[in-house]
Protein backbone atom coordinates (compact mmCIF):
# COMPACT_ATOMS: atom_id res chain seq x y z
CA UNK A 1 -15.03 95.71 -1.32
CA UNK A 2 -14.48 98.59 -3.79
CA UNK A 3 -14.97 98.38 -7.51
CA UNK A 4 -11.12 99.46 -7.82
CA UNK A 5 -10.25 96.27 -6.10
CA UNK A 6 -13.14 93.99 -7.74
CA UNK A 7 -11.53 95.24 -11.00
CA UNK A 8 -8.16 94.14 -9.78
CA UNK A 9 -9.48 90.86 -8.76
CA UNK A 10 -11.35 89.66 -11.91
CA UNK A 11 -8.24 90.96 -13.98
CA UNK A 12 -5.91 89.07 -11.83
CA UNK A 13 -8.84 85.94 -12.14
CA UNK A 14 -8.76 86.79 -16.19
CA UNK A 15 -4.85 86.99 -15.77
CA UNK A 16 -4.36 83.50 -15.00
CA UNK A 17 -7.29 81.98 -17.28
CA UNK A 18 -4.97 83.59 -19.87
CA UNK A 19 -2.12 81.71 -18.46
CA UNK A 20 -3.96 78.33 -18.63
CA UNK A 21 -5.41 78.77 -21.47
CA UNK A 22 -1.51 79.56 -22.92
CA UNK A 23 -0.62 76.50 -20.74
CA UNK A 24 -2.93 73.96 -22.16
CA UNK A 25 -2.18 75.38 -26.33
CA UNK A 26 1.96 74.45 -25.10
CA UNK A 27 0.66 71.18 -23.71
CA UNK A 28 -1.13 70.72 -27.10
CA UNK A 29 1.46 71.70 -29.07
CA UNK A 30 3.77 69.74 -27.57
CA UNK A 31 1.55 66.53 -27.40
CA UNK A 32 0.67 66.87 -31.56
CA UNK A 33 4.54 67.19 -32.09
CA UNK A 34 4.85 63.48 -29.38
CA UNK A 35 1.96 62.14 -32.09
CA UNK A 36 3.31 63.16 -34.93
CA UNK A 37 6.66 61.61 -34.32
CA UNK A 38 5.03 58.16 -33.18
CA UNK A 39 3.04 58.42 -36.54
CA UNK A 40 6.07 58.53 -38.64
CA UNK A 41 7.54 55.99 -36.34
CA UNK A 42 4.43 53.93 -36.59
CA UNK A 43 4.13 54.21 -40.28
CA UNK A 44 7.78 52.93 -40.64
CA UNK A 45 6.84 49.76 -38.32
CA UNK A 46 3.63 49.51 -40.23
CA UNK A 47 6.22 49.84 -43.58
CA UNK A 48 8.24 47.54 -42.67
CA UNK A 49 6.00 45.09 -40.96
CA UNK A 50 3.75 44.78 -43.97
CA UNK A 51 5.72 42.56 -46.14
CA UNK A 52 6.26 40.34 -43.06
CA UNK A 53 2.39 40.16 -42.68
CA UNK A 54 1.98 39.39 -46.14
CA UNK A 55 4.58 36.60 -46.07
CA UNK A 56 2.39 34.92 -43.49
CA UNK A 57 -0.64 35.09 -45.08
CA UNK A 58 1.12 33.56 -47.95
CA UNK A 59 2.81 30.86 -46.14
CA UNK A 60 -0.85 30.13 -44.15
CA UNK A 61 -2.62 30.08 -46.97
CA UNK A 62 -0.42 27.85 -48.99
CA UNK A 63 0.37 25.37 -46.11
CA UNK A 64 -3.18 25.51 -44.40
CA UNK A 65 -3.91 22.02 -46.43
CA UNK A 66 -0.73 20.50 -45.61
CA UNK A 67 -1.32 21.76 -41.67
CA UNK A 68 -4.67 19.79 -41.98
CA UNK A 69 -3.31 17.06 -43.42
CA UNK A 70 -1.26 17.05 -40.84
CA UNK A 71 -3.50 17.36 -38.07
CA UNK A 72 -5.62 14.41 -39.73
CA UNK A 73 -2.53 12.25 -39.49
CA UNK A 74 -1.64 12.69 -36.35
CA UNK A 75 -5.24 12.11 -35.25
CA UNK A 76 -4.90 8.68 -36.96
CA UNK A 77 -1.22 8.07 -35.65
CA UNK A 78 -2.99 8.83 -32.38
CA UNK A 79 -5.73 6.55 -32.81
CA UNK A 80 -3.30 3.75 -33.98
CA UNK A 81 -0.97 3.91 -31.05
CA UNK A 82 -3.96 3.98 -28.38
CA UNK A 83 -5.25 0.94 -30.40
CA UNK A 84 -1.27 -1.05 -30.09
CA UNK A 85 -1.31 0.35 -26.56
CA UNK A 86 -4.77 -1.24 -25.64
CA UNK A 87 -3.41 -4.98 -27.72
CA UNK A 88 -0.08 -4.42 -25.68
CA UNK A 89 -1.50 -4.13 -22.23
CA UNK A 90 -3.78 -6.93 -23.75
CA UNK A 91 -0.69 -9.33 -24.15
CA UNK A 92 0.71 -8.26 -21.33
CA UNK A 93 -1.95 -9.39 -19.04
CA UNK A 94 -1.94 -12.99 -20.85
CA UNK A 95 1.80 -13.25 -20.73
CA UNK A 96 1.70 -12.76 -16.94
CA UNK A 97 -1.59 -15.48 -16.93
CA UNK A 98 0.83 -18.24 -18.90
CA UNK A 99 3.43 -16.86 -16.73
CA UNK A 100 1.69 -17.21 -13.47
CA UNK A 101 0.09 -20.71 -15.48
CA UNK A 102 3.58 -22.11 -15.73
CA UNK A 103 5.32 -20.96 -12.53
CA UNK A 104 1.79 -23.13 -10.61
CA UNK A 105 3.01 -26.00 -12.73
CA UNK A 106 6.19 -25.93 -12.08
CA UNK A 107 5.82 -25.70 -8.42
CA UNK A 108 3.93 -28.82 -8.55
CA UNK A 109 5.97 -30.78 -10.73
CA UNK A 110 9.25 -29.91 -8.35
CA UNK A 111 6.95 -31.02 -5.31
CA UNK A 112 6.39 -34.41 -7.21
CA UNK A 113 10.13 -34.29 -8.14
CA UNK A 114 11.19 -33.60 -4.51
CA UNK A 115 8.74 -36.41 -3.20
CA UNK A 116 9.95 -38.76 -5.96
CA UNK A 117 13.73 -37.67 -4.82
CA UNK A 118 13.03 -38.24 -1.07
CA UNK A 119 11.36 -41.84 -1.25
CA UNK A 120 14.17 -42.84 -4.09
CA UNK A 121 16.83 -41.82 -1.25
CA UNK A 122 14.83 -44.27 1.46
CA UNK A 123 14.24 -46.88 -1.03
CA UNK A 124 18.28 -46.90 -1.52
CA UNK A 125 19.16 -46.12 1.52
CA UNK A 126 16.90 -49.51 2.81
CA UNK A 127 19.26 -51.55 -0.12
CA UNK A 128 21.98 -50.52 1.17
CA UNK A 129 20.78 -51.33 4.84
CA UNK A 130 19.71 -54.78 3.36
CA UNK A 131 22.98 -55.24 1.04
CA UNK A 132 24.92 -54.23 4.30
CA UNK A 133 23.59 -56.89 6.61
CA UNK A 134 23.10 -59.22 4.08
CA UNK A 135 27.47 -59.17 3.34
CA UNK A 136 27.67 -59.08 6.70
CA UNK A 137 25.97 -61.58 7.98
CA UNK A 138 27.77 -64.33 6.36
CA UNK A 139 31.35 -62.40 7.48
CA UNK A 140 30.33 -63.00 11.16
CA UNK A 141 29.10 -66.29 10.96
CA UNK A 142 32.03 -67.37 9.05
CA UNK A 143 33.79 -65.18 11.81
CA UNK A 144 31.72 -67.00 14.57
CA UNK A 145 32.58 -70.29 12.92
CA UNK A 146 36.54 -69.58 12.82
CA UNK A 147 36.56 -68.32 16.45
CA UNK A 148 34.65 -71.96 16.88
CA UNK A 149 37.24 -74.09 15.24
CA UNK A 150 40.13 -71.85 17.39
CA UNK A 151 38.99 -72.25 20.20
CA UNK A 152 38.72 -75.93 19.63
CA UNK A 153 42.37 -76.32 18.19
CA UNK A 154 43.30 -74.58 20.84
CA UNK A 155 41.40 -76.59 23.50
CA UNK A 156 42.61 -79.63 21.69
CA UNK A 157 46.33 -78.42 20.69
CA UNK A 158 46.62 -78.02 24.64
CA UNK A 159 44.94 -80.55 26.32
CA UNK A 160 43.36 -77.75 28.19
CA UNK A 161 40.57 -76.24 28.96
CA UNK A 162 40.05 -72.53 28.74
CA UNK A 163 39.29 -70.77 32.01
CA UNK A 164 35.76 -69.28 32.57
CA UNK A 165 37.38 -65.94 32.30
CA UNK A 166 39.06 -66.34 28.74
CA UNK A 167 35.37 -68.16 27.87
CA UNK A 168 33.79 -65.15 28.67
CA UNK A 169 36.10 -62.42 27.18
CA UNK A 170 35.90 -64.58 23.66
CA UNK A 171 32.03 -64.52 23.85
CA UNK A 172 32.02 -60.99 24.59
CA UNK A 173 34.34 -60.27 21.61
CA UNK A 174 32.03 -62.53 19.83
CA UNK A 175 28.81 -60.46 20.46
């Protein structure tokens, strides 16, 4: 290579570190002008912002004892309702006990009651069988007797005798 082109080359090479070098000072330029816009921007937030931040620190720090207080209480409330949960399922369990209790009783008592029913039905039942024959027993012996005395005033109103046929038809309508 010749020193006239070895010349050209490292100007050319010198050339464009120029150009980056130019490059990189926009770039710069440009990005101090982004952060100096987001500054004032940031400021303005931070402006603005700061009386809203102070508020809160206010508000916290004046309402911190009333947000324990709070906190305490509803610890407590907590506690309490755990405790009338724990007595509720407590009564609960003996309700169903007395409930279970009484439904055993009652079974038993209706199975008395039915049994009591059912032998007060065959006791009255076995009256009226006995009431029943006992009317009617007299009814057919006074029937008996009265088929008796007709057939005898009949016998005797005739001067008859009955044949063995009409004899045996009466004392089958007899039986």
């Amino acid at each position: 290579m010749s020193e006239e082109t070895f010349r050209w080359v490292i100007t050319v090479g010198v050339a464009i570190a120029a150009l980056c070098i130019l490059i990189v000072a926009a770039t710069l330029i440009a990005l101090y002008s982004v952060v100096s816009k987001m500054r004032a921007k940031a400021e303005e937030v931070i402006g603005k912002a700061s009386p809203i931040i102070d508020t809160t620190k206010r508000l916290v720090q004046e309402n911190a004892p009333k947000f324990s207080d709070i906190a305490s209480r509803a610890k407590e409330i907590a506690a309490n309702a755990k405790d009338m949960s724990d007595v509720a399922r407590d009564q609960a369990h003996r309700f169903a006990e007395v409930g279970r209790d009484i439904a055993d009783r009652t079974k038993a008592q209706v199975a008395r009651l039915d049994s009591a029913m059912d032998e007060t039905v065959d006791q009255v039942q076995h009256v009226g069988n006995n009431i029943k024959s006992a009317a009617l027993k007299p009814v057919r012996e006074a029937s008996g007797v009265i088929a008796g005395v007709k057939a005898a005033v009949s016998t005797y109103a005739q001067g008859r005798r009955a044949s063995v046929d009409h004899v045996t038809q009466d004392e089958e309508m007899f039986i």
